[in-house]
Protein backbone atom coordinates (compact mmCIF):
# COMPACT_ATOMS: atom_id res chain seq x y z
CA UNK A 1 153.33 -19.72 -82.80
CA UNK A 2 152.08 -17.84 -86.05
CA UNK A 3 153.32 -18.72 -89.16
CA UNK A 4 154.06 -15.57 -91.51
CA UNK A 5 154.33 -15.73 -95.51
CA UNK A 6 156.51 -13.75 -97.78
CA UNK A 7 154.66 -12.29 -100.29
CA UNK A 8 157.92 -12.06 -102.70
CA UNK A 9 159.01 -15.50 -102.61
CA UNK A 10 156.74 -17.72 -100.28
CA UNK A 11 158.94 -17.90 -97.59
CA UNK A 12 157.37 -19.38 -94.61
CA UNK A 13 158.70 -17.44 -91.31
CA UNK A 14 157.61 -19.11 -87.45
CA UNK A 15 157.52 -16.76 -84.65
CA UNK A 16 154.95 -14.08 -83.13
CA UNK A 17 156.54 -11.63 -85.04
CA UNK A 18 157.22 -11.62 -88.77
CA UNK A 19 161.07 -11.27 -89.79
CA UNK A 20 162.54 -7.68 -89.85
CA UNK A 21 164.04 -8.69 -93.47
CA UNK A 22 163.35 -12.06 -95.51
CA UNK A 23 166.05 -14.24 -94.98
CA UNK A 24 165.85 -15.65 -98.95
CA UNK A 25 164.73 -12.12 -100.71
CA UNK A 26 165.87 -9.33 -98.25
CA UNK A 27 162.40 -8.53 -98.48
CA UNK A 28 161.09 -5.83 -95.67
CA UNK A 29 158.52 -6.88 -93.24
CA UNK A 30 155.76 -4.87 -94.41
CA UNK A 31 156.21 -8.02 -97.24
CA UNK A 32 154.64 -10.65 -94.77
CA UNK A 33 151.16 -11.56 -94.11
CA UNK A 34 150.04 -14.16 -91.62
CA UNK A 35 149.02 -17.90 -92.82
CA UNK A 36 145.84 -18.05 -90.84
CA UNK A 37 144.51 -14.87 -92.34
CA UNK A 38 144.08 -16.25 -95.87
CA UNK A 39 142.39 -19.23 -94.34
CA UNK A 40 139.29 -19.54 -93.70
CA UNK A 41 136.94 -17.93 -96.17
CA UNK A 42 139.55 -19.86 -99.19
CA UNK A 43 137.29 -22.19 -100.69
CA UNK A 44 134.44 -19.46 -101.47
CA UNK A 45 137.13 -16.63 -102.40
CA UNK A 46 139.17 -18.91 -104.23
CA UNK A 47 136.08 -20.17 -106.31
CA UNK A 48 135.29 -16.42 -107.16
CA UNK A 49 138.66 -15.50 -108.22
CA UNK A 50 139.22 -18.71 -110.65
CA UNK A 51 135.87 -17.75 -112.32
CA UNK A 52 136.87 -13.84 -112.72
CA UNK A 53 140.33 -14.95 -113.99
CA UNK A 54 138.76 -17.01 -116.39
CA UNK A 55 136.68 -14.59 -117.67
CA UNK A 56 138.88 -12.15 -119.51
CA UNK A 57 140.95 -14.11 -122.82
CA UNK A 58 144.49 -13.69 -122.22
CA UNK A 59 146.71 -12.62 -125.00
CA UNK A 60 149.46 -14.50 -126.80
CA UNK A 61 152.43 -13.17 -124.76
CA UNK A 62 150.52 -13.00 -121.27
CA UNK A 63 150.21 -16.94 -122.70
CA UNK A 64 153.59 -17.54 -123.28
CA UNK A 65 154.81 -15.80 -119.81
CA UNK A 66 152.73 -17.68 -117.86
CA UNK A 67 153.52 -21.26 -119.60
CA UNK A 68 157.03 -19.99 -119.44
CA UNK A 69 156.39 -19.35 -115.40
CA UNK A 70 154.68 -22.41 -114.72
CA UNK A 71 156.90 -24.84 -116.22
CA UNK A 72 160.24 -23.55 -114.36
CA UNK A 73 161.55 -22.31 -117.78
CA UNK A 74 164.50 -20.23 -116.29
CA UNK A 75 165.99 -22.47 -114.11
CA UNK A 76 165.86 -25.14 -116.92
CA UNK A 77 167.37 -22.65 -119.33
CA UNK A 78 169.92 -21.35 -116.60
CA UNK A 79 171.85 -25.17 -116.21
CA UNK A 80 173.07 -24.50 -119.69
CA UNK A 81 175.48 -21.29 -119.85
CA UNK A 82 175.79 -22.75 -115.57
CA UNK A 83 177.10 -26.27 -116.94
CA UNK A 84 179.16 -24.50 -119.69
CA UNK A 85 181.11 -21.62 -118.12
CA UNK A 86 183.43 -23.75 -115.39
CA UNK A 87 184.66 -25.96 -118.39
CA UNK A 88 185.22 -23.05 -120.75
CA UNK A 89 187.07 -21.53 -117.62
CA UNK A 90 189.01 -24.38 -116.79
CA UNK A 91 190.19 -24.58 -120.90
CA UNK A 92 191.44 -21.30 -120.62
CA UNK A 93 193.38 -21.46 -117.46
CA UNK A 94 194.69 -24.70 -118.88
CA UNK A 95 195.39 -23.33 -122.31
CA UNK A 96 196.93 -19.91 -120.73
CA UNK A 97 199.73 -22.08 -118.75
CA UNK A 98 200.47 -24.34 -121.68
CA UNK A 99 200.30 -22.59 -124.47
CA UNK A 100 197.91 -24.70 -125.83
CA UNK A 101 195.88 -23.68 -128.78
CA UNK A 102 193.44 -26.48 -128.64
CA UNK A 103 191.87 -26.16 -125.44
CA UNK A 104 191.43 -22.36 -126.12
CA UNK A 105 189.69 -22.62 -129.32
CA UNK A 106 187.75 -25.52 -127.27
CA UNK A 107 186.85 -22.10 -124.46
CA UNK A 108 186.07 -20.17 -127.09
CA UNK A 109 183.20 -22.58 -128.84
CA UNK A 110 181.94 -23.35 -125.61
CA UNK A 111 181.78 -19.60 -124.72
CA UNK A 112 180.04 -19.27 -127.86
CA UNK A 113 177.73 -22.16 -126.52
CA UNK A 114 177.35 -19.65 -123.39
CA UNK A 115 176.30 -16.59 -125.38
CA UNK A 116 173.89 -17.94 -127.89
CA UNK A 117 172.21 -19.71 -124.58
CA UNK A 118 171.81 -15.92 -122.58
CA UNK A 119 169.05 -14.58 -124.59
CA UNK A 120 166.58 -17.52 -123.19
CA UNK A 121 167.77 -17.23 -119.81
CA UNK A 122 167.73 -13.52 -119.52
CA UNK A 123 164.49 -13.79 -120.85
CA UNK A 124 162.83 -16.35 -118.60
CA UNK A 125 164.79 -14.71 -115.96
CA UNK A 126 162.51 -11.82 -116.50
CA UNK A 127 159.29 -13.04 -117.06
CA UNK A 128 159.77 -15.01 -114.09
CA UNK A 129 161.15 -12.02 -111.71
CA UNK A 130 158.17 -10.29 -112.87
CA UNK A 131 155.33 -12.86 -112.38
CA UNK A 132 156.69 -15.20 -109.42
CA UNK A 133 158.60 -12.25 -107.39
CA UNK A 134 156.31 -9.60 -108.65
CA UNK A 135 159.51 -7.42 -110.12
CA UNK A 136 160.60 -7.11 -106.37
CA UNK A 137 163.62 -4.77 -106.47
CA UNK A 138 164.97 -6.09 -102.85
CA UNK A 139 169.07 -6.65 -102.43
CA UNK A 140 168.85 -10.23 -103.55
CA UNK A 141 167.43 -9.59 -107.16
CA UNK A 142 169.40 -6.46 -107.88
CA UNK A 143 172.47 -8.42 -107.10
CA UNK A 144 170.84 -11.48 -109.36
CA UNK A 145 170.09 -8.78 -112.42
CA UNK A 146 173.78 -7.41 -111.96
CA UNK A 147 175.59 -11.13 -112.16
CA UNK A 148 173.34 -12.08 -115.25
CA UNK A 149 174.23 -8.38 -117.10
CA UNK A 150 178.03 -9.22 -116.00
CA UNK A 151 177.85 -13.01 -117.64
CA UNK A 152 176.09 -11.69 -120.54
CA UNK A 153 178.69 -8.89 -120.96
CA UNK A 154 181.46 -10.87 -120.57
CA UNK A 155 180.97 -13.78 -122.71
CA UNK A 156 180.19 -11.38 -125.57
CA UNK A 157 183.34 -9.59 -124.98
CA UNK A 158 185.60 -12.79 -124.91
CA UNK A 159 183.58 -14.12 -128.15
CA UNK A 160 184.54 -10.84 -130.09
CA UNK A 161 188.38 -10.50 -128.79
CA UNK A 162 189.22 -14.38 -129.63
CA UNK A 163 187.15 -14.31 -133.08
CA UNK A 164 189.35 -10.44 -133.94
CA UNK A 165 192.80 -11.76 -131.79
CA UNK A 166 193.02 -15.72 -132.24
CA UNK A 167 196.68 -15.39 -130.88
CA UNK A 168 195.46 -13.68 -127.47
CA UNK A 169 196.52 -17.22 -125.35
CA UNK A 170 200.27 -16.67 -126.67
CA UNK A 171 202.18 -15.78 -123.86
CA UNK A 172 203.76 -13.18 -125.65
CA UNK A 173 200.73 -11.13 -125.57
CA UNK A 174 200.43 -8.31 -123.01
CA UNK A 175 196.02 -8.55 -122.78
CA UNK A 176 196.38 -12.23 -122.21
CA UNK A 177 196.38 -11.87 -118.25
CA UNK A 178 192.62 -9.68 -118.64
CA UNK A 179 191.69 -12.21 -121.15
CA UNK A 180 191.61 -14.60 -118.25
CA UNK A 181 190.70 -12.12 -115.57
CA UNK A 182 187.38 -11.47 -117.12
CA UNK A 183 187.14 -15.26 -117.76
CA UNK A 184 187.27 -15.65 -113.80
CA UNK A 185 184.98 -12.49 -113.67
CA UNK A 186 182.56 -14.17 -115.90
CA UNK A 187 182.54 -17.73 -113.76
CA UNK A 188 181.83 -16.08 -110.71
CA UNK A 189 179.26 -13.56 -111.97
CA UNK A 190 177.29 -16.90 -112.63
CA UNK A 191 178.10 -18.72 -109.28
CA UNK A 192 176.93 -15.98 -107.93
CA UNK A 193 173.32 -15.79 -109.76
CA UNK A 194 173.51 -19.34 -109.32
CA UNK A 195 174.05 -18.72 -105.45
CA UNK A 196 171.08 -16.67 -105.26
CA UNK A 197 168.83 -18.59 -107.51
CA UNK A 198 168.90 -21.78 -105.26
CA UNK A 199 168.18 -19.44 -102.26
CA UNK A 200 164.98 -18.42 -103.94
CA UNK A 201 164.13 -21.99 -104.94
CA UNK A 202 164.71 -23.85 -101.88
CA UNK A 203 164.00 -21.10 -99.62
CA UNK A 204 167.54 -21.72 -96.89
């Protein structure tokens, strides 16, 4: 049996065939080049392409990215607003039911927590999309970008309305139900890029 490598996001396919799509990226399979073909002739090519990269200085954000890249930045960064989100969720639905005022000021600083977190992770995201996958626009990381612009959207949007409309958790107000509706849309948006990021790391 051959094995067959995914040149988005290292998957490692068995068969005589490579896969029709990637089963982690939804990468084609023009994207797959056999194992034993980069064997071989390695040590010598892999000698002359660690003295040409070394060659050239690097500037300060090339630097950065590929510190960022190397040292699993994103999915560091990503555990925060990931953590944060269900409880600020979970305040709301709470606070929504109760009328408390409490536990939805507690939603809204830990949205806040959310939001000032995004830049970083959108960020890393990016750099890391970019240098690991390449930029690869397959179905997996379209989907990924989508659920990280919908989080990012959405947490700004419920940090403005609370900070303008304190009283939105009253049950006397009529926006209160898509006050929580884009609360839900927000958690999932992030379960969902969360979904997708563990597919790319472990690769099942």
């Amino acid at each position: 049996m051959v094995k067959w490598r995914c040149l988005i996001c290292q998957y490692i396919h068995v068969g005589d065939t490579p896969p029709d799509i990637c089963p982690v990226c939804s990468a084609g399979k023009d994207k797959f080049v056999r194992v034993e073909e980069e064997g071989g002739n390695d040590s010598d090519s892999g000698e002359k392409n660690t003295i040409k990269e070394k060659s050239p200085r690097k500037g300060l954000y090339s630097l950065l990215t590929d510190t960022l890249t190397k040292h699993h930045a994103h999915p560091i960064s990503v555990h925060f607003p990931n953590g944060v989100i269900p409880i600020a969720v979970v305040f709301v639905i709470i606070a929504f039911f109760m009328n408390n005022r409490s536990l939805m000021e507690a939603s809204y600083y830990n949205t806040i927590v959310v939001l000032l977190s995004l830049p970083v992770v959108l960020f890393t995201g990016f750099v890391e999309w970019q240098k690991k996958y390449n930029g690869a626009l397959t179905k997996f990381f379209i989907i990924k970008i989508i659920c990280g612009i919908i989080v990012f959207i959405s947490s700004t949007g419920l940090v403005v309305w609370y900070y303008f409309q304190p009283e939105i958790f009253s049950s006397t107000q009529a926006g209160r139900w898509l006050y929580l509706l884009v609360n839900i849309f927000m958690l999932v948006g992030a379960g969902i890029a969360g979904f997708i990021g563990g597919k790319l790391v472990f690769k099942d």
